[in-house]
N, C-alpha and C. Protein backbone atom coordinates (compact mmCIF):
# COMPACT_ATOMS: atom_id res chain seq x y z
N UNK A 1 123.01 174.85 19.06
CA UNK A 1 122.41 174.78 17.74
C UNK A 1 120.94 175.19 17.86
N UNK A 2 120.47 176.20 17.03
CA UNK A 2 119.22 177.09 17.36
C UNK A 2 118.04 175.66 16.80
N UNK A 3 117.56 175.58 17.11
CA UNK A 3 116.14 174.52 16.60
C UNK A 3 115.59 174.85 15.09
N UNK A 4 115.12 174.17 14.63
CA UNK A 4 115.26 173.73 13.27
C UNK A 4 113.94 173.21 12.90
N UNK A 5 112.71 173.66 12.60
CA UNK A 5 111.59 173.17 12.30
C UNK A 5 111.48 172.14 11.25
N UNK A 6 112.64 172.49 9.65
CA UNK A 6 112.39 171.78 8.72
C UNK A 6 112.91 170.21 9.22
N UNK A 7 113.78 170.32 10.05
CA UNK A 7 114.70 169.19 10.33
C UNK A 7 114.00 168.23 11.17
N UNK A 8 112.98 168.60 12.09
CA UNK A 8 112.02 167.77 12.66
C UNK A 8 110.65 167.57 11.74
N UNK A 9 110.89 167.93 11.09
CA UNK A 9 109.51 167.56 9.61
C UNK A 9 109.91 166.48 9.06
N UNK A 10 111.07 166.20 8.65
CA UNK A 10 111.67 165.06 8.07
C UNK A 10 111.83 163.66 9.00
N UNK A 11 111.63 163.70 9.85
CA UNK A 11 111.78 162.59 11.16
C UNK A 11 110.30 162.41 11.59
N UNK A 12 109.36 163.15 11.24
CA UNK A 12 108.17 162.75 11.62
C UNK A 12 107.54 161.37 11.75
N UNK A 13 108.06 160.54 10.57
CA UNK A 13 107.35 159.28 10.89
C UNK A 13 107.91 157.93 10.90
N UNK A 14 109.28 158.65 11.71
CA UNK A 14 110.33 157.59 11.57
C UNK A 14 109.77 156.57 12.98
N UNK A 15 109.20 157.12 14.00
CA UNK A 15 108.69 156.31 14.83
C UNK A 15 107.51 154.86 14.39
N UNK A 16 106.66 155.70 13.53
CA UNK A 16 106.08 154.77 12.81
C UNK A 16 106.40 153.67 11.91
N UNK A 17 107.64 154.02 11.43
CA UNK A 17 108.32 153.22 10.74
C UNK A 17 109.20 152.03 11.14
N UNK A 18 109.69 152.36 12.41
CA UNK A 18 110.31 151.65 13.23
C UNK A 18 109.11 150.79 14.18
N UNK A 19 107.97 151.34 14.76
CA UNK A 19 106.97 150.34 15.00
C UNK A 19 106.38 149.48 13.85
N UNK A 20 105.79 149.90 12.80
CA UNK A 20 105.44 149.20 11.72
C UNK A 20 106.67 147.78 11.58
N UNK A 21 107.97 147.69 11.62
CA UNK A 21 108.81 147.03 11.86
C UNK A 21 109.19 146.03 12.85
N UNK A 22 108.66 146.64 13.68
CA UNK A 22 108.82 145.74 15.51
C UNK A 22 107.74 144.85 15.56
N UNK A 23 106.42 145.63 14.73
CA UNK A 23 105.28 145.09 15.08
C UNK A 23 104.72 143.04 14.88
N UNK A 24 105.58 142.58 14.08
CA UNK A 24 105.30 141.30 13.51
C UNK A 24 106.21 140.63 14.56
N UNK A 25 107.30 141.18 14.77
CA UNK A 25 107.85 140.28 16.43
C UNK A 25 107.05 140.20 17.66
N UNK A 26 106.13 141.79 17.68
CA UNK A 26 105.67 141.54 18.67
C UNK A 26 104.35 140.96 18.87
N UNK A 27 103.87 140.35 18.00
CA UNK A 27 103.05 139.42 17.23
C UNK A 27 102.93 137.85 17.44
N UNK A 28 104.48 137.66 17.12
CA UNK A 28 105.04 136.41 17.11
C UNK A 28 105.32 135.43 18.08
N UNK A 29 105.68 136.79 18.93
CA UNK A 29 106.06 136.44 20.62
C UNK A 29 104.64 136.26 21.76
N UNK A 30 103.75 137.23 20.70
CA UNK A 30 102.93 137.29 22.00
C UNK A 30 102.03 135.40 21.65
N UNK A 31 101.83 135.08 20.37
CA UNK A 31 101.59 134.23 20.08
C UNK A 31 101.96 133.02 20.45
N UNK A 32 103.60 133.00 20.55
CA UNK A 32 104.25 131.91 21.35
C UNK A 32 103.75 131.67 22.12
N UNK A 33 103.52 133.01 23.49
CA UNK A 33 102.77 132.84 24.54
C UNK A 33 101.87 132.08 24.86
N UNK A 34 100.89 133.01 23.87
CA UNK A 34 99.53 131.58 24.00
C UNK A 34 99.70 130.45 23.78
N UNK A 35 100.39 130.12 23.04
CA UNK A 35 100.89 128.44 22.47
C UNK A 35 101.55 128.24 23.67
N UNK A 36 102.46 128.63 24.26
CA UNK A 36 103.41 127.75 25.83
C UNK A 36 101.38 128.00 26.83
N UNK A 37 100.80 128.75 26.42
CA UNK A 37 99.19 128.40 27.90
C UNK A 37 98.72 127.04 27.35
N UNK A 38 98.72 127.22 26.08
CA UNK A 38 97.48 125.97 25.62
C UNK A 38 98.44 124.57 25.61
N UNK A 39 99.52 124.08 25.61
CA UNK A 39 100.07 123.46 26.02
C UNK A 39 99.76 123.00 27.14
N UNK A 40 100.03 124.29 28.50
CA UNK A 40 100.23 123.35 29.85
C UNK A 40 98.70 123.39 29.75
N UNK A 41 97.71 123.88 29.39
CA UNK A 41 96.57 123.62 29.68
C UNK A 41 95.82 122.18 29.24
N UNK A 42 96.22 122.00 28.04
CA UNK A 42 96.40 120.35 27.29
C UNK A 42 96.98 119.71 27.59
N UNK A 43 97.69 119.52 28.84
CA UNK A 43 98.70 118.94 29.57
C UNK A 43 97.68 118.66 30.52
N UNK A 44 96.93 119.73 31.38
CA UNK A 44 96.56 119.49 32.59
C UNK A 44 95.17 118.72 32.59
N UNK A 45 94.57 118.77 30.94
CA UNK A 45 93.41 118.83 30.43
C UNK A 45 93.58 116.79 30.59
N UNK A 46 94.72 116.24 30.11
CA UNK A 46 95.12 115.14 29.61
C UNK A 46 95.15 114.43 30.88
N UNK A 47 95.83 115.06 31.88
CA UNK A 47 95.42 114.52 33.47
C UNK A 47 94.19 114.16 34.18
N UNK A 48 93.44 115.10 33.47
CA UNK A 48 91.89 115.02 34.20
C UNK A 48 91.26 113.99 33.65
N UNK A 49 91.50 113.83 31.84
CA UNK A 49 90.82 112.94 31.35
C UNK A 49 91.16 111.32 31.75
N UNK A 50 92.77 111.13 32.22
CA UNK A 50 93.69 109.77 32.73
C UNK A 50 92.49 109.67 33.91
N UNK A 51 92.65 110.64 35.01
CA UNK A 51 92.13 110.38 36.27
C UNK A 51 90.46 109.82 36.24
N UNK A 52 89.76 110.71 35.34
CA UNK A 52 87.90 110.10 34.79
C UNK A 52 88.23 109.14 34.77
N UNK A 53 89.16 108.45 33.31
CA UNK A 53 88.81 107.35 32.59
C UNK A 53 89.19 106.38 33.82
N UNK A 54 90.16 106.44 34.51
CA UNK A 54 90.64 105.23 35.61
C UNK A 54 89.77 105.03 36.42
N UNK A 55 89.24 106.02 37.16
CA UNK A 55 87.70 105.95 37.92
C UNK A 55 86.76 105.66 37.22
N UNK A 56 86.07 105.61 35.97
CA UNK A 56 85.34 104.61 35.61
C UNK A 56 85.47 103.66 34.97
N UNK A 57 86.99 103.02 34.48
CA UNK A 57 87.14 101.63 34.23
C UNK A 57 87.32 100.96 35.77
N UNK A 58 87.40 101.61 36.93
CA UNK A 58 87.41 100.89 38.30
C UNK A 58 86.21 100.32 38.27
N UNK A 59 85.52 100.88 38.35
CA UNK A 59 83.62 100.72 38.07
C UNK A 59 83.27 99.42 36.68
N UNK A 60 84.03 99.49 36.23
CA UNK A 60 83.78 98.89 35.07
C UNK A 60 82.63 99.22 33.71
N UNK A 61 83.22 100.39 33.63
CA UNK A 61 82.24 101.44 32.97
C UNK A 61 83.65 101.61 32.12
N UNK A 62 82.53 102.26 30.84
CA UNK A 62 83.68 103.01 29.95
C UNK A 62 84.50 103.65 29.89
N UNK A 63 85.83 103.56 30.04
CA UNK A 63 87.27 104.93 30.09
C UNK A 63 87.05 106.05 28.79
N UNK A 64 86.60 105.59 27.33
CA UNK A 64 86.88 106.92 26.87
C UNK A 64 85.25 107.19 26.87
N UNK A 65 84.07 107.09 27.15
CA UNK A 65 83.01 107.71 27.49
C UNK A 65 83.35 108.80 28.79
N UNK A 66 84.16 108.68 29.72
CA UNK A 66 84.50 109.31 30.90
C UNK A 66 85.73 110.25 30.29
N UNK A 67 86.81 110.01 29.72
CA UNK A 67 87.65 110.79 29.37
C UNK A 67 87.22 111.78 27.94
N UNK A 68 86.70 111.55 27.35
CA UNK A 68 86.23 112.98 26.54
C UNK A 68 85.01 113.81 27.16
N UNK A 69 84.29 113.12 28.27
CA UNK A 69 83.34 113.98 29.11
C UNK A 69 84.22 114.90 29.73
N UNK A 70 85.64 114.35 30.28
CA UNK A 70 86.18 115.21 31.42
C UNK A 70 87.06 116.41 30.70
N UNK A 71 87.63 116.07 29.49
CA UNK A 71 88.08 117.03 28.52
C UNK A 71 87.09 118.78 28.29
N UNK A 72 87.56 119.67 28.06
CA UNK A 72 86.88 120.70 27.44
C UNK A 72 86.19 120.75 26.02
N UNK A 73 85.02 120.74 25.38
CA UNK A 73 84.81 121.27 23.86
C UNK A 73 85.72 120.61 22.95
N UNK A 74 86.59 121.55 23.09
CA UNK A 74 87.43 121.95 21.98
C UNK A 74 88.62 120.88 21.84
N UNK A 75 89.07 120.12 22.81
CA UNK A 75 89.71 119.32 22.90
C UNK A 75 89.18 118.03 22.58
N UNK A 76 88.10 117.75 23.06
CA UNK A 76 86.86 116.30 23.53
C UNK A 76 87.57 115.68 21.51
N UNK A 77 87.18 116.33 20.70
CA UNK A 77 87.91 115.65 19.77
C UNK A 77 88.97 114.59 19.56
N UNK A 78 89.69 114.97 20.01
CA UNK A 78 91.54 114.73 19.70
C UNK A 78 91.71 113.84 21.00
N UNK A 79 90.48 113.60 21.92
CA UNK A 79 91.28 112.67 22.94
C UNK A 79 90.78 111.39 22.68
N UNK A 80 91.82 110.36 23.25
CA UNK A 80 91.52 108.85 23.14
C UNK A 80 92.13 108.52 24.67
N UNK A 81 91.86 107.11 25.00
CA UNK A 81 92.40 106.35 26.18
C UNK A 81 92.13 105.19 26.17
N UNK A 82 93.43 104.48 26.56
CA UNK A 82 93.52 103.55 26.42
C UNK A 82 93.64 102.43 27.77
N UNK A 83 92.63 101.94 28.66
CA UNK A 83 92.63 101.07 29.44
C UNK A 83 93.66 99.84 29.47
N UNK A 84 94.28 99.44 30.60
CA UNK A 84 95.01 98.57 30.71
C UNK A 84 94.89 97.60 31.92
N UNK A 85 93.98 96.18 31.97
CA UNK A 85 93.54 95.73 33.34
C UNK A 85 94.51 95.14 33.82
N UNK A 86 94.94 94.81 35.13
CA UNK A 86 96.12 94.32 36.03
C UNK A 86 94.92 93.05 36.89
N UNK A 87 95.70 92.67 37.92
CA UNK A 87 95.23 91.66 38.78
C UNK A 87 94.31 92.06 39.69
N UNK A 88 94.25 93.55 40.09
CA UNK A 88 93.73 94.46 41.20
C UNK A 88 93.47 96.44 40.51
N UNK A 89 94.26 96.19 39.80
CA UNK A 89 94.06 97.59 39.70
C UNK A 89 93.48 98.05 38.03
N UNK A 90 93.76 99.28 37.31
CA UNK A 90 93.09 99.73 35.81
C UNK A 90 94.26 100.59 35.68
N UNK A 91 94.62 101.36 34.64
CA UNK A 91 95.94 102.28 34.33
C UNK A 91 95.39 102.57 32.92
N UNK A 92 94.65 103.94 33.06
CA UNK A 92 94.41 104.55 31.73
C UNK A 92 95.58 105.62 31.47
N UNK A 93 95.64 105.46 30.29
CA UNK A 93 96.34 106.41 29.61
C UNK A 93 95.68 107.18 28.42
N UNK A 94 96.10 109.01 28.84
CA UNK A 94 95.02 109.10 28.30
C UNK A 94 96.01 110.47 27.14
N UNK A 95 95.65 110.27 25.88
CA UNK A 95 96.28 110.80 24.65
C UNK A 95 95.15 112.43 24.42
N UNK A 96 95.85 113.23 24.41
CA UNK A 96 95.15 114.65 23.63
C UNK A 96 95.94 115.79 23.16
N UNK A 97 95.35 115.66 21.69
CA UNK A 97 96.35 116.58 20.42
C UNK A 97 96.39 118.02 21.46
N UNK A 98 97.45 118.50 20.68
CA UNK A 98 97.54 119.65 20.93
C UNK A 98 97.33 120.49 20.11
N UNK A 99 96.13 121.44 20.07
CA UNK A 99 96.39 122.07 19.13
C UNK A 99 97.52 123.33 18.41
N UNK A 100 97.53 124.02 17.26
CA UNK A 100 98.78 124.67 17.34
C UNK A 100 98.20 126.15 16.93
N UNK A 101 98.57 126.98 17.14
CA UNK A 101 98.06 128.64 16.95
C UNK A 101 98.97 129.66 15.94
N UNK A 102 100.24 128.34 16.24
CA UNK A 102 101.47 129.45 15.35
C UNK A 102 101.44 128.34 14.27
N UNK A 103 101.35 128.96 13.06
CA UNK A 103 101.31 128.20 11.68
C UNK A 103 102.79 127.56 11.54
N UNK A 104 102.64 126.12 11.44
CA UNK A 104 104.09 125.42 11.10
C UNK A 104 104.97 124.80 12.39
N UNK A 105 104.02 125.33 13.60
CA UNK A 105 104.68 124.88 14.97
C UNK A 105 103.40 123.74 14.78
N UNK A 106 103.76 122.53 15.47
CA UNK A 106 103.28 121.14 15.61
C UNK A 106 103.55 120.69 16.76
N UNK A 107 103.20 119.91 17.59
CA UNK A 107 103.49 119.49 18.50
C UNK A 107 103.01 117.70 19.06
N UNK A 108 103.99 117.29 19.85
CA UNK A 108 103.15 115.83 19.78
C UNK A 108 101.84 115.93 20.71
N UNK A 109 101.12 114.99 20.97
CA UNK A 109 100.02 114.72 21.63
C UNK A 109 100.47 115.07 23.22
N UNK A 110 99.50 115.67 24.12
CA UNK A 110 99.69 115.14 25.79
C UNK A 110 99.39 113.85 25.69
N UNK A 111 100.09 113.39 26.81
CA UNK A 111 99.83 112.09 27.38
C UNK A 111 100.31 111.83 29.03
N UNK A 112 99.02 110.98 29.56
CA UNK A 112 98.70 111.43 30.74
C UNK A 112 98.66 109.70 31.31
N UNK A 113 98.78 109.72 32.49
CA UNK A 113 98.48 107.97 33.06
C UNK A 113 97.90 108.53 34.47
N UNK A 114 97.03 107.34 34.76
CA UNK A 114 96.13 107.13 36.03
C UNK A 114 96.20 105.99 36.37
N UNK A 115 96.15 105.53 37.28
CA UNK A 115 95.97 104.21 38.03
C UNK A 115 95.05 104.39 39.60
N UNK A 116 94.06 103.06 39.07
CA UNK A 116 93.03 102.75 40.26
C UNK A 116 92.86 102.05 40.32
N UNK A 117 92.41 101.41 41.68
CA UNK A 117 92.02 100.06 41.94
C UNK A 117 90.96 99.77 41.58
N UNK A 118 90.72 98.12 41.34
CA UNK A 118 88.98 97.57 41.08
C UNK A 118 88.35 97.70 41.73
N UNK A 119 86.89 98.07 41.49
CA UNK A 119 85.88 97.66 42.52
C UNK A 119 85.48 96.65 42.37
N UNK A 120 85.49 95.72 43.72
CA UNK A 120 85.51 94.44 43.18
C UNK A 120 83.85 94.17 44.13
């Protein structure tokens, strides 16, 4: 079949059309993405703040003065902790929202535990 100029004129912007189309999935997905980072990162964020706050309720110093110091910015908001004294030891637990990036996705809070002994 000899080639056909008019016939590739008409297909010109079917590529575009078909990306213009793809493009909001690939949007969606890449977005997920970031939402599954900021997760484990608010996960790992929630650990650091358990581990502060337990090391300075050992001390007998403030747990959430230490756990929103140990948090990032953007998080230091949304965290709380909650001290728990034993006979010998402290067990903070330490709560931080997650935030959400994809509109309508929600998620519950991290939550994190530490345990240390008193300084006695």
């Amino acid at each position: 079949m000899p080639y056909s100029p008019k016939g590739r004129a008409r297909d010109r912007g079917q590529v575009a059309i078909e990306y213009l189309g793809f493009l909001p999935i690939l949007v969606l997905v890449g977005m997920a993405v970031v939402q599954l980072g900021l997760i484990a990162y608010t996960a790992q964020q929630a650990g650091t703040a358990a581990r502060a706050g337990a090391r300075s309720a050992s001390l007998r110093e403030s747990a959430d003065a230490a756990c929103a110091a140990a948090v990032s910015g953007r998080l230091a908001g949304g965290t709380t902790c909650s001290p728990s004294f034993g006979a010998d030891e402290v067990t903070v637990t330490a709560t931080v929202e997650i935030p959400s990036i994809v509109p309508g996705w929600d998620f519950d809070p991290a939550r994190k535990t530490a345990t240390m002994p008193l300084d006695h």
